[in-house]
N, C-alpha and C. Protein backbone atom coordinates (compact mmCIF):
# COMPACT_ATOMS: atom_id res chain seq x y z
N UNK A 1 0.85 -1.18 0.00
CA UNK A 1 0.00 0.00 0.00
C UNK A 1 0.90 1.24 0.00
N UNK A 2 0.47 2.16 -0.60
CA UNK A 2 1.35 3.29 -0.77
C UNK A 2 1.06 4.01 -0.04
N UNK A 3 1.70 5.02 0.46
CA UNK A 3 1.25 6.30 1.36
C UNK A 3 1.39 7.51 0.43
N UNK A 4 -0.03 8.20 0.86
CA UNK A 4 -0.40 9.41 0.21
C UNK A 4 0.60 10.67 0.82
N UNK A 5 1.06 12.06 -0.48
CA UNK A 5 1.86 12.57 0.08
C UNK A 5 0.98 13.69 1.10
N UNK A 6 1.86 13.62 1.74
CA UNK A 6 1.52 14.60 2.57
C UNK A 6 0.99 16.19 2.06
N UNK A 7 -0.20 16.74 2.68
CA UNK A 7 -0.43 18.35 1.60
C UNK A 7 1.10 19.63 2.07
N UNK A 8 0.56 20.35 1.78
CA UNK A 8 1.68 21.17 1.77
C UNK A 8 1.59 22.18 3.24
N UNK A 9 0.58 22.14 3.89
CA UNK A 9 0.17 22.62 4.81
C UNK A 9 0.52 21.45 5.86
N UNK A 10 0.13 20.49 5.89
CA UNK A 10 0.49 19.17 6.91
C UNK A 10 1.89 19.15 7.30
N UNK A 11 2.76 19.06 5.76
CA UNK A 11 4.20 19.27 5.74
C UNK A 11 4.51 20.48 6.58
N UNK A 12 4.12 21.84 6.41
CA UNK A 12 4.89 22.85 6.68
C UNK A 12 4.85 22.58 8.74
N UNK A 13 3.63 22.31 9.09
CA UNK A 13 3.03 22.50 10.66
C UNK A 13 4.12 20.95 11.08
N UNK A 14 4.49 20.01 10.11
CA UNK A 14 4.89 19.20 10.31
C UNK A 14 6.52 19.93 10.79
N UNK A 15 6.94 20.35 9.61
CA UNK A 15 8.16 20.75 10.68
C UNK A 15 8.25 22.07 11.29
N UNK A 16 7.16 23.08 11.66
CA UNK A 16 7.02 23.56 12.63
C UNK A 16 6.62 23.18 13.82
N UNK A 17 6.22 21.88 14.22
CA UNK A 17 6.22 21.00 15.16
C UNK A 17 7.30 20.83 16.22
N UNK A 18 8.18 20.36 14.84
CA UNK A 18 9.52 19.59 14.85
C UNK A 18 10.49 20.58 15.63
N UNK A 19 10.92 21.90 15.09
CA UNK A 19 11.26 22.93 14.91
C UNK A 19 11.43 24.19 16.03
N UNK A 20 9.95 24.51 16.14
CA UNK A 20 9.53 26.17 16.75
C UNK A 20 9.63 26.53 17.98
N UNK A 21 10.69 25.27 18.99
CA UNK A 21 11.31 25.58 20.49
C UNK A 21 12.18 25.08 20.32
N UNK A 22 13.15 24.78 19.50
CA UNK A 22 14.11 24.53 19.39
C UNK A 22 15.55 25.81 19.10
N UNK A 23 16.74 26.06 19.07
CA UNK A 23 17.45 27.37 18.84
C UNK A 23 17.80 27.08 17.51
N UNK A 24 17.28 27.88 17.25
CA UNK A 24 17.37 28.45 15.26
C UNK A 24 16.49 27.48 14.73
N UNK A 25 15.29 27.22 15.79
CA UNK A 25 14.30 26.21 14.96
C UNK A 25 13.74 27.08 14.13
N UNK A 26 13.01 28.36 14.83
CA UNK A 26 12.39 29.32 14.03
C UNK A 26 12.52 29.77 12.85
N UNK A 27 13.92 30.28 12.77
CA UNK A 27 14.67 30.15 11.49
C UNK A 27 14.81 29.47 10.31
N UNK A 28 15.20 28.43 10.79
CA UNK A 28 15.00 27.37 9.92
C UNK A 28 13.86 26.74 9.41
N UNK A 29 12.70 27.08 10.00
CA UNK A 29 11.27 26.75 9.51
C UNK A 29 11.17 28.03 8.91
N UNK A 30 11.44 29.41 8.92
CA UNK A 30 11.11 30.20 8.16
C UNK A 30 11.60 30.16 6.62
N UNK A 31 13.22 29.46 6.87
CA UNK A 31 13.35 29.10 5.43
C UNK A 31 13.19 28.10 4.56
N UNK A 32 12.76 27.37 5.39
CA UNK A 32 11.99 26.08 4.39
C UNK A 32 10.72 26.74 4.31
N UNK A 33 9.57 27.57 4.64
CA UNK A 33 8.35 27.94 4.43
C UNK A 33 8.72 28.93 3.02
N UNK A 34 9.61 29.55 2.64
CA UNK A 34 10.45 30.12 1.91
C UNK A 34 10.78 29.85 0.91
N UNK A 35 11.02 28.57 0.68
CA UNK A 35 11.13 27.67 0.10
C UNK A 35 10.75 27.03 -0.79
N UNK A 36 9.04 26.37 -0.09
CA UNK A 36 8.26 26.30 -0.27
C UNK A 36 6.87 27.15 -0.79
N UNK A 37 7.23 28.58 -0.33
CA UNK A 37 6.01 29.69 -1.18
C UNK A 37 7.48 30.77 -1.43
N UNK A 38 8.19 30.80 -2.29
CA UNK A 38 9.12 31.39 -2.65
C UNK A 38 8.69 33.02 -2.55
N UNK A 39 7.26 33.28 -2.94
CA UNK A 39 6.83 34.46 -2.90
C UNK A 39 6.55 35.33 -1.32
N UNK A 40 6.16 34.48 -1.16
CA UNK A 40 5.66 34.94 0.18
C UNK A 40 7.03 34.94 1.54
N UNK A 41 8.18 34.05 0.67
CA UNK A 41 9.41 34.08 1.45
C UNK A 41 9.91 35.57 1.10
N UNK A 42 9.90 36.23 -0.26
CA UNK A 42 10.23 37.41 -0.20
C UNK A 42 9.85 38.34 0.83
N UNK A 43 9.11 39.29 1.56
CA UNK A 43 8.53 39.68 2.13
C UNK A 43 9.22 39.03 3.36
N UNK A 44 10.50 38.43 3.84
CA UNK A 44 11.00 37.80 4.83
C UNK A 44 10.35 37.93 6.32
N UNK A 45 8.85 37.40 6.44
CA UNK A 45 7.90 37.90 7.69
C UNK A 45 8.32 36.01 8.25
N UNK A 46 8.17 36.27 9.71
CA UNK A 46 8.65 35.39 10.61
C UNK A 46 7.13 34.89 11.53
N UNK A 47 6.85 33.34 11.02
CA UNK A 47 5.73 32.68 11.76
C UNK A 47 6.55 32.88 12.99
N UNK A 48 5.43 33.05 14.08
CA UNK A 48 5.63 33.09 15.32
C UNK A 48 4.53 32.12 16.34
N UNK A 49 4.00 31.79 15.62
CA UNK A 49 2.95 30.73 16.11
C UNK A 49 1.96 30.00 15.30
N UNK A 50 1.70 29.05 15.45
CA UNK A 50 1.23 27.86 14.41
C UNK A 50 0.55 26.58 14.49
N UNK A 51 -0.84 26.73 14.50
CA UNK A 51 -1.66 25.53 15.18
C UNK A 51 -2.63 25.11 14.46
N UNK A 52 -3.40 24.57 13.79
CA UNK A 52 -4.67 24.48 13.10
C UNK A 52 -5.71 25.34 13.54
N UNK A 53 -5.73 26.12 12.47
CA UNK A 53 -7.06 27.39 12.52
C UNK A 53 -5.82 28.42 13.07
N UNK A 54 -4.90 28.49 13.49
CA UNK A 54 -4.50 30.08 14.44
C UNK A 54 -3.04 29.89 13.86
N UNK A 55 -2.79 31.24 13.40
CA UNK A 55 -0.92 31.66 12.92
C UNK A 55 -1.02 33.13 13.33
N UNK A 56 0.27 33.43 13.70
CA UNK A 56 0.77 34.79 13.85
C UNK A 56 2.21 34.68 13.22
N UNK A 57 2.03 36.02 12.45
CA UNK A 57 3.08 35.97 11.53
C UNK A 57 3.57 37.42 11.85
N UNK A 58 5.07 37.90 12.18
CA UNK A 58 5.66 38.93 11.67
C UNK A 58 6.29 39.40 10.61
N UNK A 59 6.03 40.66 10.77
CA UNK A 59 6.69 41.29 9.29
C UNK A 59 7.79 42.65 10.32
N UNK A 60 8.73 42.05 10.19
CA UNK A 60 9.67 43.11 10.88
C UNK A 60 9.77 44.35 10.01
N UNK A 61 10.23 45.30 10.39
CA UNK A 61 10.24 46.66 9.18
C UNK A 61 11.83 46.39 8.79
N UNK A 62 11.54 46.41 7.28
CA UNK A 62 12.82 46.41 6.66
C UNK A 62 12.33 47.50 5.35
N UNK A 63 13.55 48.40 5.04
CA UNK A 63 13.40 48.70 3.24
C UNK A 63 12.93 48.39 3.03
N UNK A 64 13.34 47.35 2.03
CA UNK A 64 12.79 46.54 1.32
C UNK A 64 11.43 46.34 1.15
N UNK A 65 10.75 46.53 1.77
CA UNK A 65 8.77 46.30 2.44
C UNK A 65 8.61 47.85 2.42
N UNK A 66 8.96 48.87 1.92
CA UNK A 66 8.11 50.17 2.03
C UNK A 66 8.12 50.58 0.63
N UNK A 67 7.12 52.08 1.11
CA UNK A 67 6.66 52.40 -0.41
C UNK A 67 7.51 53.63 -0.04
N UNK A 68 7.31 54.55 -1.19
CA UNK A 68 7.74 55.82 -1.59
C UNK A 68 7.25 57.28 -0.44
N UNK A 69 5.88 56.36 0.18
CA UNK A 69 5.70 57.55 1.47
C UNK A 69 6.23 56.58 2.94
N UNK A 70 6.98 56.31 2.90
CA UNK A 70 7.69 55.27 3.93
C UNK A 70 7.44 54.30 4.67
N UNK A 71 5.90 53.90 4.53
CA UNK A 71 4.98 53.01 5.20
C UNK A 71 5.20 51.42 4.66
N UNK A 72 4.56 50.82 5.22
CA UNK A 72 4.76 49.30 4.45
C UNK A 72 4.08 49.61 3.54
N UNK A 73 4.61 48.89 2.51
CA UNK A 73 3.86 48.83 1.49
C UNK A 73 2.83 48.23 0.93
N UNK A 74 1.91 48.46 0.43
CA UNK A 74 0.06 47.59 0.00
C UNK A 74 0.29 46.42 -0.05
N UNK A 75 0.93 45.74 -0.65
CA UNK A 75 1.01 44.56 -1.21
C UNK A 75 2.18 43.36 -0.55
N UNK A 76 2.66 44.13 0.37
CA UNK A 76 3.40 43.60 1.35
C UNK A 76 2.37 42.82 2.52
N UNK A 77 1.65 43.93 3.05
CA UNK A 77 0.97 43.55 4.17
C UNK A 77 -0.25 42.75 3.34
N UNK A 78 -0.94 42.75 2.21
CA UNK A 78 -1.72 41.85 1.64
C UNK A 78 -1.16 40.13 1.69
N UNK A 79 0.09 40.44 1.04
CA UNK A 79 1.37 38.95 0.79
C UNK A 79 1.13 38.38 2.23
N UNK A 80 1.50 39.30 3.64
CA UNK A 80 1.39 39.21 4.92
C UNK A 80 0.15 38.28 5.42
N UNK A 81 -0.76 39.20 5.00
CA UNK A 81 -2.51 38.86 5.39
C UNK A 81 -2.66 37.58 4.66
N UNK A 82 -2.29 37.06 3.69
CA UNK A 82 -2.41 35.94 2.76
C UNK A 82 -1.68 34.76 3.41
N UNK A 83 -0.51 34.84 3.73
CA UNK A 83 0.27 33.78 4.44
C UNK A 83 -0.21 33.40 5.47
N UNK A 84 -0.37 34.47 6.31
CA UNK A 84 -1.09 33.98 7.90
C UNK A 84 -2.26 33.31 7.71
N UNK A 85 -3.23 33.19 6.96
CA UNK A 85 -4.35 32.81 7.40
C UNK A 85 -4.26 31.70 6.68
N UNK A 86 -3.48 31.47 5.28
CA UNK A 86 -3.52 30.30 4.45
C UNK A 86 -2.34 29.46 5.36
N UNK A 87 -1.61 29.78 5.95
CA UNK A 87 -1.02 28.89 6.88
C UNK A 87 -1.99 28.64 7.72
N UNK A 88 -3.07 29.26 8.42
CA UNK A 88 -3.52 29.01 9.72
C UNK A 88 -4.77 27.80 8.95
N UNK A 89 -5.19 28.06 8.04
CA UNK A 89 -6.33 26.90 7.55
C UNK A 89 -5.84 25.70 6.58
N UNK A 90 -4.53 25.92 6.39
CA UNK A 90 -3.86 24.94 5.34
C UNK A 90 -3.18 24.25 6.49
N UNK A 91 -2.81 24.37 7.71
CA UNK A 91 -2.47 23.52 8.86
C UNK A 91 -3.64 22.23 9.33
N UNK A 92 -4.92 23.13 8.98
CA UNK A 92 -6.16 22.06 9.48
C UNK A 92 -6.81 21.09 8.53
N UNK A 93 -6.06 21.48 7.24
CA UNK A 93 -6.91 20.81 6.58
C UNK A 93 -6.25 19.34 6.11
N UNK A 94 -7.08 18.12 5.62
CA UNK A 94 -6.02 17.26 5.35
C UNK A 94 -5.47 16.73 4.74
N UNK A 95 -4.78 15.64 4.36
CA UNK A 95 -4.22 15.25 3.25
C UNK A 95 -4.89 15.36 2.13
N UNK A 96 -6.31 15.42 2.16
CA UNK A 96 -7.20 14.67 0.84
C UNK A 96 -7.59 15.79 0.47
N UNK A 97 -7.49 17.11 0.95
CA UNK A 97 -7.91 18.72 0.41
C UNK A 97 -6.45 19.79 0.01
N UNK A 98 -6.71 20.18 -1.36
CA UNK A 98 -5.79 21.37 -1.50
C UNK A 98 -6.91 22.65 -1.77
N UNK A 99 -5.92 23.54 -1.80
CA UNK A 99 -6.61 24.89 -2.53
C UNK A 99 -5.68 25.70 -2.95
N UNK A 100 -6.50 26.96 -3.64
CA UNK A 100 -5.67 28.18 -4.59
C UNK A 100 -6.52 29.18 -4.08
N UNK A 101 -5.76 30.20 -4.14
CA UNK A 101 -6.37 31.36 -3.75
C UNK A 101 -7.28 31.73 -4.98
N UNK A 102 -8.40 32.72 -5.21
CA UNK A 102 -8.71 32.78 -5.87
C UNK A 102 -9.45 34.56 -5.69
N UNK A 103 -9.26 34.65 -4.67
CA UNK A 103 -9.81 36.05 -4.86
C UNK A 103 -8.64 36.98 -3.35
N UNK A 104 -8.28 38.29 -3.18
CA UNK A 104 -7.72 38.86 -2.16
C UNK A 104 -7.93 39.80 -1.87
N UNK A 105 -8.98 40.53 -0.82
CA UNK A 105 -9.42 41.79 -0.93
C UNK A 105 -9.26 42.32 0.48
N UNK A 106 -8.30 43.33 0.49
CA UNK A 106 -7.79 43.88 1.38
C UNK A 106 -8.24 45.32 1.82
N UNK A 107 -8.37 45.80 2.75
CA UNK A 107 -8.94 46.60 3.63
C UNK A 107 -7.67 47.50 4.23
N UNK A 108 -7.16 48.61 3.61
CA UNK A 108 -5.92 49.51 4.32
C UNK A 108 -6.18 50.75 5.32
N UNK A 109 -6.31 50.52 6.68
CA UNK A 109 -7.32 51.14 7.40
C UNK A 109 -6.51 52.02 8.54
N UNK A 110 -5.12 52.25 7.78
CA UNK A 110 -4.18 53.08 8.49
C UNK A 110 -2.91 53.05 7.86
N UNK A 111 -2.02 53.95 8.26
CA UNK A 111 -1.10 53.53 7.67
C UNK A 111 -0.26 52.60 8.43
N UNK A 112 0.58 51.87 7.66
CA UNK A 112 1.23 50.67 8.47
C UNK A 112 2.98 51.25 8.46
N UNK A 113 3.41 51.15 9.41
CA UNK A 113 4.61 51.54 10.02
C UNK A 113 5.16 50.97 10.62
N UNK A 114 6.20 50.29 10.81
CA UNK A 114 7.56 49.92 11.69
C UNK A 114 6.94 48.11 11.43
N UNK A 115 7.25 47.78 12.78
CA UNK A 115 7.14 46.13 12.80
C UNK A 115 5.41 45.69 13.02
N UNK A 116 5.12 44.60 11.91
CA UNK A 116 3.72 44.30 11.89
C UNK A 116 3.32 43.30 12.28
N UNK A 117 2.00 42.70 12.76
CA UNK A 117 1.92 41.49 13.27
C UNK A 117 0.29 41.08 12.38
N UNK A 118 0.53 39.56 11.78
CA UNK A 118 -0.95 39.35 11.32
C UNK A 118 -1.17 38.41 12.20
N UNK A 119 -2.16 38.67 12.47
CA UNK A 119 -3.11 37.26 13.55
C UNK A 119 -4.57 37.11 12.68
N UNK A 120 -4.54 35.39 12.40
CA UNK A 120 -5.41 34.47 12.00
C UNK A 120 -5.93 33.43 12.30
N UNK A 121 -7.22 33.82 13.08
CA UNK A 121 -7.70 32.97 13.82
C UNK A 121 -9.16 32.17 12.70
N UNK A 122 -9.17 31.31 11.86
CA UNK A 122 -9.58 30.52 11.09
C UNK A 122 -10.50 29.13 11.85
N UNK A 123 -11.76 29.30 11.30
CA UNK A 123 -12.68 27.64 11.30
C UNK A 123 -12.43 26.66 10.47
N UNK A 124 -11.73 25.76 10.55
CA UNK A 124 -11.08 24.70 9.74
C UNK A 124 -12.60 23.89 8.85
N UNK A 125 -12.48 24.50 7.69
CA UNK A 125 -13.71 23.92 6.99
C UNK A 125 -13.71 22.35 6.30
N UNK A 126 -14.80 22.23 6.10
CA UNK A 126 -15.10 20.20 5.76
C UNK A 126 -15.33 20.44 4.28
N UNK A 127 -14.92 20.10 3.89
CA UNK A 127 -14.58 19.76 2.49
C UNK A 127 -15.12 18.47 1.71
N UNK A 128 -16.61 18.86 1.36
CA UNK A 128 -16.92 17.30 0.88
C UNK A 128 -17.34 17.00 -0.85
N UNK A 129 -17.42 18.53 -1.06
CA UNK A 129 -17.58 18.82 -2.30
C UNK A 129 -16.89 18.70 -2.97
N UNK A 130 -16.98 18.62 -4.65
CA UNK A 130 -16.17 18.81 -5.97
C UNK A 130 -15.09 20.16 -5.80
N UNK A 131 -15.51 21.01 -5.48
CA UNK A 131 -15.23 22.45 -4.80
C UNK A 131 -15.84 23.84 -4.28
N UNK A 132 -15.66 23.58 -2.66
CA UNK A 132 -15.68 24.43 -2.21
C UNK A 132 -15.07 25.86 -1.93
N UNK A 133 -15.92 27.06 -2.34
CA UNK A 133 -15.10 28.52 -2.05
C UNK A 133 -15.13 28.75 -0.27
N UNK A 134 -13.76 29.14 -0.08
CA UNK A 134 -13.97 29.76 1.82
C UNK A 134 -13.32 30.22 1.95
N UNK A 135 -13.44 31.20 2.57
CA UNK A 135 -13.04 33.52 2.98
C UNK A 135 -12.02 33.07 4.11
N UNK A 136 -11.04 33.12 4.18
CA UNK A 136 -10.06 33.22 5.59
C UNK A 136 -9.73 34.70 6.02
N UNK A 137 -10.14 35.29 6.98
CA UNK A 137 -9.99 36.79 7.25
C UNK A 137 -8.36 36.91 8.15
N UNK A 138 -7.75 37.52 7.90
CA UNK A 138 -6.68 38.35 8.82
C UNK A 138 -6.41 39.76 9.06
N UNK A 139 -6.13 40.08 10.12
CA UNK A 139 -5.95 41.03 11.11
C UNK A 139 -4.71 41.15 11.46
N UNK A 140 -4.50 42.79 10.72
CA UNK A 140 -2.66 42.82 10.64
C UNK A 140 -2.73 43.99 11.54
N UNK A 141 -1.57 44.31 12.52
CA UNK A 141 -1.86 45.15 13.57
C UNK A 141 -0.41 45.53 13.29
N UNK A 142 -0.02 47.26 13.81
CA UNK A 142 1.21 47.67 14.21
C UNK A 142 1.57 47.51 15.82
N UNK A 143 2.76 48.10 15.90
CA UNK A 143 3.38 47.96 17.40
C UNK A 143 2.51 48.39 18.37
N UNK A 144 1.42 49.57 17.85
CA UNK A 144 0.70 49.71 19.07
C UNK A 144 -0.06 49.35 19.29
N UNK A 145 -0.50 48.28 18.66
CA UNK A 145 -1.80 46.98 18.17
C UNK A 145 -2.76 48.00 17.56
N UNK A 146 -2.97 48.78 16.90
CA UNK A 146 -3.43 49.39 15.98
C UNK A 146 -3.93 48.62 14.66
N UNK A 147 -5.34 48.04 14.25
CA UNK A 147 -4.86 47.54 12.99
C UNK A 147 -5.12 48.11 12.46
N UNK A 148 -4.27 47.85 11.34
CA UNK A 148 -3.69 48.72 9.88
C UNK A 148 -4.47 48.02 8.55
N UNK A 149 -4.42 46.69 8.60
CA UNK A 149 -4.89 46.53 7.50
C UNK A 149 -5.76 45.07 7.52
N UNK A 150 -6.83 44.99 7.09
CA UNK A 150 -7.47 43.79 6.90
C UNK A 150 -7.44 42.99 5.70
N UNK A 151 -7.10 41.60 5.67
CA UNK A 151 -7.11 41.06 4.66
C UNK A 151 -8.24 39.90 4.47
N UNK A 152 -8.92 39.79 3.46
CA UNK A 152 -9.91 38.78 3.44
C UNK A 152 -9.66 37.78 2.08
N UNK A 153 -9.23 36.36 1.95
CA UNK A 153 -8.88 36.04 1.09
C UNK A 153 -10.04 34.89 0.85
N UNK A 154 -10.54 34.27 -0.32
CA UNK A 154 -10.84 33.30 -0.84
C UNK A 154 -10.30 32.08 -1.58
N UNK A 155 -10.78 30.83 -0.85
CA UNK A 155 -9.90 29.83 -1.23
C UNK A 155 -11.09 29.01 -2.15
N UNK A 156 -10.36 28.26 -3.13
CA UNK A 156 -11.17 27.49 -3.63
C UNK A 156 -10.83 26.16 -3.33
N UNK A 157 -11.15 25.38 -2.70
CA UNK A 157 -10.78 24.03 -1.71
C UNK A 157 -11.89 22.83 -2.58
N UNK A 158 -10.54 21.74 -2.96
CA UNK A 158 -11.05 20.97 -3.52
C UNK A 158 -10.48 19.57 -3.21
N UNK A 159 -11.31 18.34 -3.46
CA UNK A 159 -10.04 16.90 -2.80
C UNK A 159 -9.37 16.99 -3.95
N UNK A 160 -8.12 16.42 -3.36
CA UNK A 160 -7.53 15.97 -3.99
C UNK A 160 -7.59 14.70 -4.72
N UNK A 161 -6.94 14.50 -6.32
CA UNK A 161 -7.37 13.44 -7.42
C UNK A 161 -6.22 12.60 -7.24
């Protein structure tokens, strides 16, 4: 009997398991997550917690992440809002379900400045359909827990063939 591969979300919580109290575990799960969503490794933001349904992700302030009026930039903290929550529901879901994003509509409700934090607290949905669409919301906050920007993404969640 063969064993089915593991999804890509199972994998990642798999070695953040392994990993995220360990010294330079953190690290090292940030660059295999990196790795693994090459895009979203740009934007070099640091999981800080990681459980089925719940991620907190930082986005430290670097260059690199600002715009021309010195703030983070739109599409930074969207990339941000996108990771956290598709980590936080791609942790719960299981082998036999993938998804794609399919829609990302973000909410910029301040300006965002210095070091950011997204928190995604996600209902791990059942998946019994050909394909199901489902909204994962995140909540990106600055240092003074201020949030700055809301992200609401749509997944299109389907079993896997």
């Amino acid at each position: 009997m063969t064993q089915s591969k593991a999804a890509a979300g199972q994998r990642l919580y798999h070695y953040w398991q392994k990993l995220h109290n360990k010294p330079l575990g953190p690290w090292l799960f940030n660059k295999i997550l990196a790795l693994h969503v090459p895009y979203s490794g740009s934007i070099k933001a640091q999981v800080k917690l990681l459980e089925p349904g719940r991620c907190e992700v930082l986005l430290p302030y670097r260059r690199a992440n600002t715009n021309h009026l010195n703030s983070v930039h739109a599409l930074a903290t969207a990339n941000l809002g996108e990771m956290a929550g598709g980590l936080a529901m791609l942790t719960g879901l299981g082998d036999t379900v993938r998804g794609i994003v399919t829609r990302i509509d973000t909410e910029y409700l301040k300006k965002a400045r210095g070091n950011l934090i997204a928190k995604a607290d996600v209902a791990i949905p059942t998946v019994t359909e050909d394909k199901t669409e489902y909204r994962v919301r995140t909540h990106i906050f600055d240092a003074d827990g201020d949030e700055v920007t809301r992200v609401t993404v749509t997944w299109l969640l389907s079993p896997t063939q």
